[in-house]
Protein backbone atom coordinates (compact mmCIF):
# COMPACT_ATOMS: atom_id res chain seq x y z
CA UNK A 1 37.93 -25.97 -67.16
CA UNK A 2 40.29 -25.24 -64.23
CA UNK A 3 39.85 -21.43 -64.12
CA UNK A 4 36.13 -21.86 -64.08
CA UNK A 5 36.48 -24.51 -61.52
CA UNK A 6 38.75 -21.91 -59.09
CA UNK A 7 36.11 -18.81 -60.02
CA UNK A 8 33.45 -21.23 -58.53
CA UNK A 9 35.57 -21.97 -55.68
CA UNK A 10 36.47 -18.18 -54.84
CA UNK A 11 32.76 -17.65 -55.28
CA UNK A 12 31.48 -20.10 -52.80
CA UNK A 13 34.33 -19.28 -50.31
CA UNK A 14 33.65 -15.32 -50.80
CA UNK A 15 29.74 -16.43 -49.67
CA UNK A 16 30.91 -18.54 -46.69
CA UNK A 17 33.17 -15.57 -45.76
CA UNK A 18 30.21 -13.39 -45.71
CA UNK A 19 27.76 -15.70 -43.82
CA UNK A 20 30.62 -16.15 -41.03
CA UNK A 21 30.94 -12.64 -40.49
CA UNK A 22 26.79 -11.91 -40.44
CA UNK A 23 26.71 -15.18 -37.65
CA UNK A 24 29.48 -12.80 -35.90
CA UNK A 25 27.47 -9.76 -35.31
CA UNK A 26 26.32 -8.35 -31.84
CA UNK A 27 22.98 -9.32 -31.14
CA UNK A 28 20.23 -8.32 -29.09
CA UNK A 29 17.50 -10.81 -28.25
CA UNK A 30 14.47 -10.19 -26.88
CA UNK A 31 12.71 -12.24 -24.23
CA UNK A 32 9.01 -13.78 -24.74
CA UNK A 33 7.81 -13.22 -21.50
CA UNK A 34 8.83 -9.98 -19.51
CA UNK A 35 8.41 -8.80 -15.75
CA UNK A 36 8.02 -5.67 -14.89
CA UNK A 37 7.31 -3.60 -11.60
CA UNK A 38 3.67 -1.39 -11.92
CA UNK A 39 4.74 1.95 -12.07
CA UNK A 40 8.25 1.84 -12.89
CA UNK A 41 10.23 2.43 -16.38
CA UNK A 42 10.73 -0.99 -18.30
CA UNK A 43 14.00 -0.58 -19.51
CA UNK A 44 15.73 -2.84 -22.45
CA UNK A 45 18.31 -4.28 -20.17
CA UNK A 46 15.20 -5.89 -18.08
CA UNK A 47 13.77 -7.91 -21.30
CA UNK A 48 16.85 -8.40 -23.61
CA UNK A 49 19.93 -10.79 -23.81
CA UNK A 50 23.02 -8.41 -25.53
CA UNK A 51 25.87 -9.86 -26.98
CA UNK A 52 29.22 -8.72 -28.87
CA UNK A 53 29.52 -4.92 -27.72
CA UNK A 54 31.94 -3.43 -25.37
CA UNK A 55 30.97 -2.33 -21.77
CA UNK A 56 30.21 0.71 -22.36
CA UNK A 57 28.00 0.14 -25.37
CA UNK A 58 25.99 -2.69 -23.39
CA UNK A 59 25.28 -0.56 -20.46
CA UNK A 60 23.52 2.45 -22.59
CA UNK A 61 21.79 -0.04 -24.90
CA UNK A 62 20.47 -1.70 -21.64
CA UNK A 63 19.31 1.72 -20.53
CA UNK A 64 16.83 2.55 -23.46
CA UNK A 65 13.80 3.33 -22.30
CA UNK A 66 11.12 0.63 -23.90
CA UNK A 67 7.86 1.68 -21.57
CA UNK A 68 7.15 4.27 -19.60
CA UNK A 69 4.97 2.31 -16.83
CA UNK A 70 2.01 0.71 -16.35
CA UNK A 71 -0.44 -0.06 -13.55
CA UNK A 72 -0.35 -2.92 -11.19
CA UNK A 73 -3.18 -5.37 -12.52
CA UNK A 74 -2.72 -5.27 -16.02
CA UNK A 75 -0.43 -7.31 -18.51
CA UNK A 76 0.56 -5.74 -21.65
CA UNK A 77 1.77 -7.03 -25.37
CA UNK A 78 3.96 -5.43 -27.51
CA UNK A 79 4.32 -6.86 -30.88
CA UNK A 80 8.09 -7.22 -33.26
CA UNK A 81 7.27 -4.00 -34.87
CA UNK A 82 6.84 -1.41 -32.05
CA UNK A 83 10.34 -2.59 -30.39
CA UNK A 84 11.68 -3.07 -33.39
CA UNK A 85 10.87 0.48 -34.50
CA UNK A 86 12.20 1.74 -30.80
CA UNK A 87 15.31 0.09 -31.26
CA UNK A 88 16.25 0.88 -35.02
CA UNK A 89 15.66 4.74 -33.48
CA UNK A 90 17.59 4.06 -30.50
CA UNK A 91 20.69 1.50 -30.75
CA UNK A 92 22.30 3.82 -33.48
CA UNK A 93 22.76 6.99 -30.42
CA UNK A 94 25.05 4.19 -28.45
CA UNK A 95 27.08 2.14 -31.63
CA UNK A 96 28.05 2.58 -35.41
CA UNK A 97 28.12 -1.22 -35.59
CA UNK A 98 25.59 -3.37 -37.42
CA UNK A 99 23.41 -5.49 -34.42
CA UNK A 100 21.13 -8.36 -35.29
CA UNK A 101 17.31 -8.10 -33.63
CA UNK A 102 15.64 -11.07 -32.16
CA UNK A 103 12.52 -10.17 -31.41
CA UNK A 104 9.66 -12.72 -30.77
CA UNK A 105 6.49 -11.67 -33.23
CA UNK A 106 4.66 -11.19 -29.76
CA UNK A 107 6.20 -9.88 -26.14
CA UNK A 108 3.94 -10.04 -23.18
CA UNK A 109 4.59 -7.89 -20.22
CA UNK A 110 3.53 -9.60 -17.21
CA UNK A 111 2.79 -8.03 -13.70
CA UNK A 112 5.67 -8.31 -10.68
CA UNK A 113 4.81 -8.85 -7.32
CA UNK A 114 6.43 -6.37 -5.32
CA UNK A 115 9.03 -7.68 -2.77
CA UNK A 116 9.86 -5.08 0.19
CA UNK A 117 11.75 -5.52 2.92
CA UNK A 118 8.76 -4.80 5.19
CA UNK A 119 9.59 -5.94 8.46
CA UNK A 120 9.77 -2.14 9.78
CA UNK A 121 6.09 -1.36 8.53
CA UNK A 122 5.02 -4.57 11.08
CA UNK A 123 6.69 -3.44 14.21
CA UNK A 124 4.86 -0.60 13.69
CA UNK A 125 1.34 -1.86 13.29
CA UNK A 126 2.28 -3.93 16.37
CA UNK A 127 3.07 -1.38 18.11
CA UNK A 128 0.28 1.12 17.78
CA UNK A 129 -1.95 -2.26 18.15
CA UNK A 130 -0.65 -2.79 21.36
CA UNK A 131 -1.33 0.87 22.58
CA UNK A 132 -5.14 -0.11 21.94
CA UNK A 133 -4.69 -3.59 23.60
CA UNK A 134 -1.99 -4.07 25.48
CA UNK A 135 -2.81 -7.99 26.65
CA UNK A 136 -3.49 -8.93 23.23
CA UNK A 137 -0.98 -10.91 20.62
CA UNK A 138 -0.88 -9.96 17.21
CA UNK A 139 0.13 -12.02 13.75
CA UNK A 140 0.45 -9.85 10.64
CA UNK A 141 0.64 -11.56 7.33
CA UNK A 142 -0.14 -10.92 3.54
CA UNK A 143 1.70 -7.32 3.72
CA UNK A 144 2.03 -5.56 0.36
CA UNK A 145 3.07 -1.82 -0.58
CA UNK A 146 0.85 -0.11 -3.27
CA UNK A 147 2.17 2.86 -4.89
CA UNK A 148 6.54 3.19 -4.20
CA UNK A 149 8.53 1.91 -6.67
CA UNK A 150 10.49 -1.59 -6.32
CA UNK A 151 13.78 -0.01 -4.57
CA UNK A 152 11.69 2.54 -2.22
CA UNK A 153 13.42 2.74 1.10
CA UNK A 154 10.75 2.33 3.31
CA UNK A 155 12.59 3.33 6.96
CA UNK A 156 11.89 6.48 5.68
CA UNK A 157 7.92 5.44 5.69
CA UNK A 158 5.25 5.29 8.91
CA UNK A 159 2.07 4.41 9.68
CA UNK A 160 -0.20 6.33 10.77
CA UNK A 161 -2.11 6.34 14.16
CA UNK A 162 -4.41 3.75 14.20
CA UNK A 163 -7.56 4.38 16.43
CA UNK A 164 -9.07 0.68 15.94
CA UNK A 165 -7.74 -2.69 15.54
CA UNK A 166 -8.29 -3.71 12.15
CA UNK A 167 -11.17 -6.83 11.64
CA UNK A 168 -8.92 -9.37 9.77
CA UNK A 169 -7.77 -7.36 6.44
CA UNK A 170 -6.40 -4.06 6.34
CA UNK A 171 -5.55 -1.07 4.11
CA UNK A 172 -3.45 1.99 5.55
CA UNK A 173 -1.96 5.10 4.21
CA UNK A 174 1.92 5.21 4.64
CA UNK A 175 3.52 8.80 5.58
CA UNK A 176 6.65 9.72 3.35
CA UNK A 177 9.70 11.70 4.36
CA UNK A 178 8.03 14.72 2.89
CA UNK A 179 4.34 14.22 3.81
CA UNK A 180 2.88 12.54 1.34
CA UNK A 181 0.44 9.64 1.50
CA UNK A 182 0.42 8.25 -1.72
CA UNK A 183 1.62 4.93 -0.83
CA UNK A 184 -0.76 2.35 1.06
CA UNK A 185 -0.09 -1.11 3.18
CA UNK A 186 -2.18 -3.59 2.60
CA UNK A 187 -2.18 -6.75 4.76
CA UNK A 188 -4.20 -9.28 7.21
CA UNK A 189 -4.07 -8.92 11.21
CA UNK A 190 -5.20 -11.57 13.58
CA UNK A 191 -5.56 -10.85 17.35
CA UNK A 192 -5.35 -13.75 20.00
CA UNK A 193 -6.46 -12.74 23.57
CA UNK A 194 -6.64 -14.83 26.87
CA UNK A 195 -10.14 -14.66 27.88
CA UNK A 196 -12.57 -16.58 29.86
CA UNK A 197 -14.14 -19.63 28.26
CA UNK A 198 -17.09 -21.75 29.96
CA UNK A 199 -16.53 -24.82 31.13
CA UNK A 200 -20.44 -25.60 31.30
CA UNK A 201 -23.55 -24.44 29.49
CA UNK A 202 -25.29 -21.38 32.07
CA UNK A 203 -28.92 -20.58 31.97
CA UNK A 204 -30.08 -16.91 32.26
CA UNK A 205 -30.44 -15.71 35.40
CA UNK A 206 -27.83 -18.59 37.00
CA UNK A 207 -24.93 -17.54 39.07
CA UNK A 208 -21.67 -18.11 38.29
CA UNK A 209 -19.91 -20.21 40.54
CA UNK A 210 -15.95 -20.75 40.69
CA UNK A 211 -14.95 -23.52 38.09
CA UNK A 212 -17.12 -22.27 35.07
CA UNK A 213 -14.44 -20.36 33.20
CA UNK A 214 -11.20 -21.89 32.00
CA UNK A 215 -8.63 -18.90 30.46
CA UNK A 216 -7.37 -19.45 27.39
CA UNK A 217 -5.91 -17.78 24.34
CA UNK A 218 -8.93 -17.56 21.40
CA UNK A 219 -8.65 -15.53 18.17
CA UNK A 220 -10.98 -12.47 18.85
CA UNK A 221 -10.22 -10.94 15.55
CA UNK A 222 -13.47 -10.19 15.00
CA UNK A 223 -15.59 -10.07 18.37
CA UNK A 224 -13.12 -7.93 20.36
CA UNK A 225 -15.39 -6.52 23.45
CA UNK A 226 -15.17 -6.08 26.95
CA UNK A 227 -13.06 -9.17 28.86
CA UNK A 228 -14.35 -9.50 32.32
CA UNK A 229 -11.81 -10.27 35.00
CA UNK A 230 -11.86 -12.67 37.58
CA UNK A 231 -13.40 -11.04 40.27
CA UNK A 232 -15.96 -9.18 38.10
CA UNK A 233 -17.73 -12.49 37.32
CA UNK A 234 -17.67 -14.51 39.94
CA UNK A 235 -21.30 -14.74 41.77
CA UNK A 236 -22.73 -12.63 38.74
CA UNK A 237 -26.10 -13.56 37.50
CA UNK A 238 -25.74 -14.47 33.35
CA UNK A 239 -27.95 -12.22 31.49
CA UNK A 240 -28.99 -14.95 28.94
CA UNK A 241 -28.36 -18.78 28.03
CA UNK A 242 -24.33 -19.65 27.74
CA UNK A 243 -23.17 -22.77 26.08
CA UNK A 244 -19.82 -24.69 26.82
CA UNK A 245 -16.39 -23.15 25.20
CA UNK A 246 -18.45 -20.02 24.41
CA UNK A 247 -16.23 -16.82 25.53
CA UNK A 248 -17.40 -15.16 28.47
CA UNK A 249 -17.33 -11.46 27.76
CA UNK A 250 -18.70 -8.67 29.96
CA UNK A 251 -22.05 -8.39 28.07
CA UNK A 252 -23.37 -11.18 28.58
CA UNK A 253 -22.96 -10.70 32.88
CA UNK A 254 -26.07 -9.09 34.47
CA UNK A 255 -25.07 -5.29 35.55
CA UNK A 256 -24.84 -4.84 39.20
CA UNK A 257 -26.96 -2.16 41.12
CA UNK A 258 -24.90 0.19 42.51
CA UNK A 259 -27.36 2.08 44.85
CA UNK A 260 -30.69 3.18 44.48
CA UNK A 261 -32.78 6.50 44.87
CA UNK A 262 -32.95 8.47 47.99
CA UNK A 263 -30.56 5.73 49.48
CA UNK A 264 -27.13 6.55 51.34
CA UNK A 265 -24.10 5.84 49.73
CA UNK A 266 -20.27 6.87 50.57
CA UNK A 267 -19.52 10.08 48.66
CA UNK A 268 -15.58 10.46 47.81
CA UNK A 269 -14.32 13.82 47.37
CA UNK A 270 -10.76 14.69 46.88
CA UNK A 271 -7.67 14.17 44.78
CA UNK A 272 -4.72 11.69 44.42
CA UNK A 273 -3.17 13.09 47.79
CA UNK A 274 -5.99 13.94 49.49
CA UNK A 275 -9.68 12.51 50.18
CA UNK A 276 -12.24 13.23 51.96
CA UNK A 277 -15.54 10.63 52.24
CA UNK A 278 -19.01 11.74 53.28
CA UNK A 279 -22.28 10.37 53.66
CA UNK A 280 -24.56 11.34 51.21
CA UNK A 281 -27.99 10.43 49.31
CA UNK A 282 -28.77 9.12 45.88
CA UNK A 283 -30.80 11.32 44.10
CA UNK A 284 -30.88 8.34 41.33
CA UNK A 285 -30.68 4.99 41.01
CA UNK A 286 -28.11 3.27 38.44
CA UNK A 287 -25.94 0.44 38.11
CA UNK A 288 -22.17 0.40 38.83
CA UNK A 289 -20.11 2.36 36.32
CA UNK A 290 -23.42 5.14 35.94
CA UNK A 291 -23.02 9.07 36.71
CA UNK A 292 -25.26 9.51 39.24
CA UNK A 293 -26.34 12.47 41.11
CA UNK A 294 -26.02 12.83 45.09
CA UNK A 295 -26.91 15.39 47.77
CA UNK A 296 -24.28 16.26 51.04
CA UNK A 297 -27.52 16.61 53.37
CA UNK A 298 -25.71 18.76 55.87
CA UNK A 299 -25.57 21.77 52.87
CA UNK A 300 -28.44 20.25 50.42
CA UNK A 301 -25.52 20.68 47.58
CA UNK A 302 -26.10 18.27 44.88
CA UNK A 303 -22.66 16.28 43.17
CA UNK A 304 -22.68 14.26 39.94
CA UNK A 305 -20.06 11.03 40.43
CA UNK A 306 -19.70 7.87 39.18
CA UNK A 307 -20.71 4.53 41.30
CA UNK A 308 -17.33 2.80 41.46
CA UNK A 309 -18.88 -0.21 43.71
CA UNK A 310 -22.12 -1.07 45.48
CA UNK A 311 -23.37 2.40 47.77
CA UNK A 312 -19.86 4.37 46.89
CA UNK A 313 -19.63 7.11 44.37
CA UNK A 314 -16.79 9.28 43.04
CA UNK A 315 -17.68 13.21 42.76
CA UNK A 316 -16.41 13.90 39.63
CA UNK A 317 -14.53 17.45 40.37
């Protein structure tokens, strides 16, 4: 009765021996929920937890490759059996000891926002906005790169030359140190300008008088035209009916006549250091900023210049 008593005893011990060392085995556990960066290698270290294997055996386990990419947008699921098939292929290259999987039945890859360091990119877009409006204040927000991978250096990217300020949203090509334009900023510019606002309401046809504008800073994001300045509106007829704390811009100021036909006007001829002015005659009528023709009646020579102010025109050479 004793020896059978010790046999069951070395038995149950010899079990407990083995279920110790199986709890002690290095482990690799897989996360649930994964993030990865569009475009970019998901690699094992990225989604798993490892445990019990030396340094070296960690790091190339980490490395495996699991997924190749995907593209921004999309989630992806990859159920117990693909990984587990990847990794029974893989984990043997990198250790000869036995690991324990953890793997969820389900693992959903989920999309990363992409965090850059962007700061560069918006100087730039400043700066070439400011070339096209030099009064104007600019706030860029929103900014996101499309198309680099998570640790791009981007001092290395530039925008290109923009010929228009962008209405609100924008989307822009990015030039790489070799050429290439396969990356794209995306992003939202507002532009704030100090322009005329009315004071009153103005009827077509009524003069402004001194006192009917106020200047103040106004998002123009999306009605960007012609500002007129001081002196340009001043005693100008409006062209049709103005309301109070509507913005004042050039179009809506009756054009002044700058001379009419077969009237004298003050012909400028010349260049930066030299000038010479003669009196001439309009062969057309027009308003001030038209190309008008006039005639030197001493030599009958016709000239095409532009009417700078009332009765002058600039020969264009």
């Amino acid at each position: 009765m004793k020896e059978m008593r010790a046999a069951v005893l070395t038995i149950l011990l010899f079990a407990a021996l083995k279920a110790g060392a199986e709890s002690n085995l290095p482990t690799i556990e897989i996360q649930s929920e994964v993030y990865a960066t569009p475009g970019t290698p998901l690699l094992l270290g990225a989604m798993a937890k490892v445990d019990g294997l030396s340094l070296v055996e960690r790091n190339q386990i980490k490395n495996i490759l699991v997924l190749e990419g995907f593209n921004g947008g999309e989630s992806k699921v990859l159920s117990n059996l693909v990984l587990s098939e990847t990794l029974r292929r893989e984990i043997p290259k990198f250790t000869k000891k036995r690991v324990e999987l953890k793997i969820p039945s389900r693992v959903r890859i989920l999309v990363r926002e992409q965090q850059f360091e962007v700061s560069g990119l918006v100087d730039q877009l400043q700066e070439r906005a400011k070339q096209i409006c030099p009064e104007c204040r600019f706030v860029v927000s929103n900014v996101k790169i499309v198309g680099v991978a998570l640790t791009t250096d981007l001092s290395a990217y530039r925008l290109p030359r923009i010929v228009q300020l962008p209405k609100g949203n924008f989307i822009y090509h990015l030039v790489g140190p070799s050429g290439e334009a396969n990356a794209k900023v995306t992003g939202e510019m507002r532009t704030y300008l100090k322009v005329a606002v009315l004071t009153r309401s103005v009827a077509a046809s009524q003069k402004f008088q001194t006192g009917d504008v106020k200047w103040e800073e106004r998002d123009v994001t999306f009605s960007l035209e012609g500002v007129p300045k001081e002196d340009e509106w001043i005693k100008r007829e409006a062209k049709q009916n103005l309301v109070a704390n509507q913005i004042l811009w050039s179009r809506h100021l009756e054009r002044i006549r700058g001379t009419q036909r077969n009237q004298s006007v003050r012909a400028l001829l010349g260049e930066e250091n030299w000038q010479v002015t003669i009196t001439a005659i309009a062969m057309d009528g027009g308003f001030i900023g038209d190309v008008v023709r006039v005639m030197n009646p001493a030599t009958k020579r016709i000239f095409s210049g532009e009417l700078i102010q009332e009765g002058v025109v600039r020969v264009q050479q």
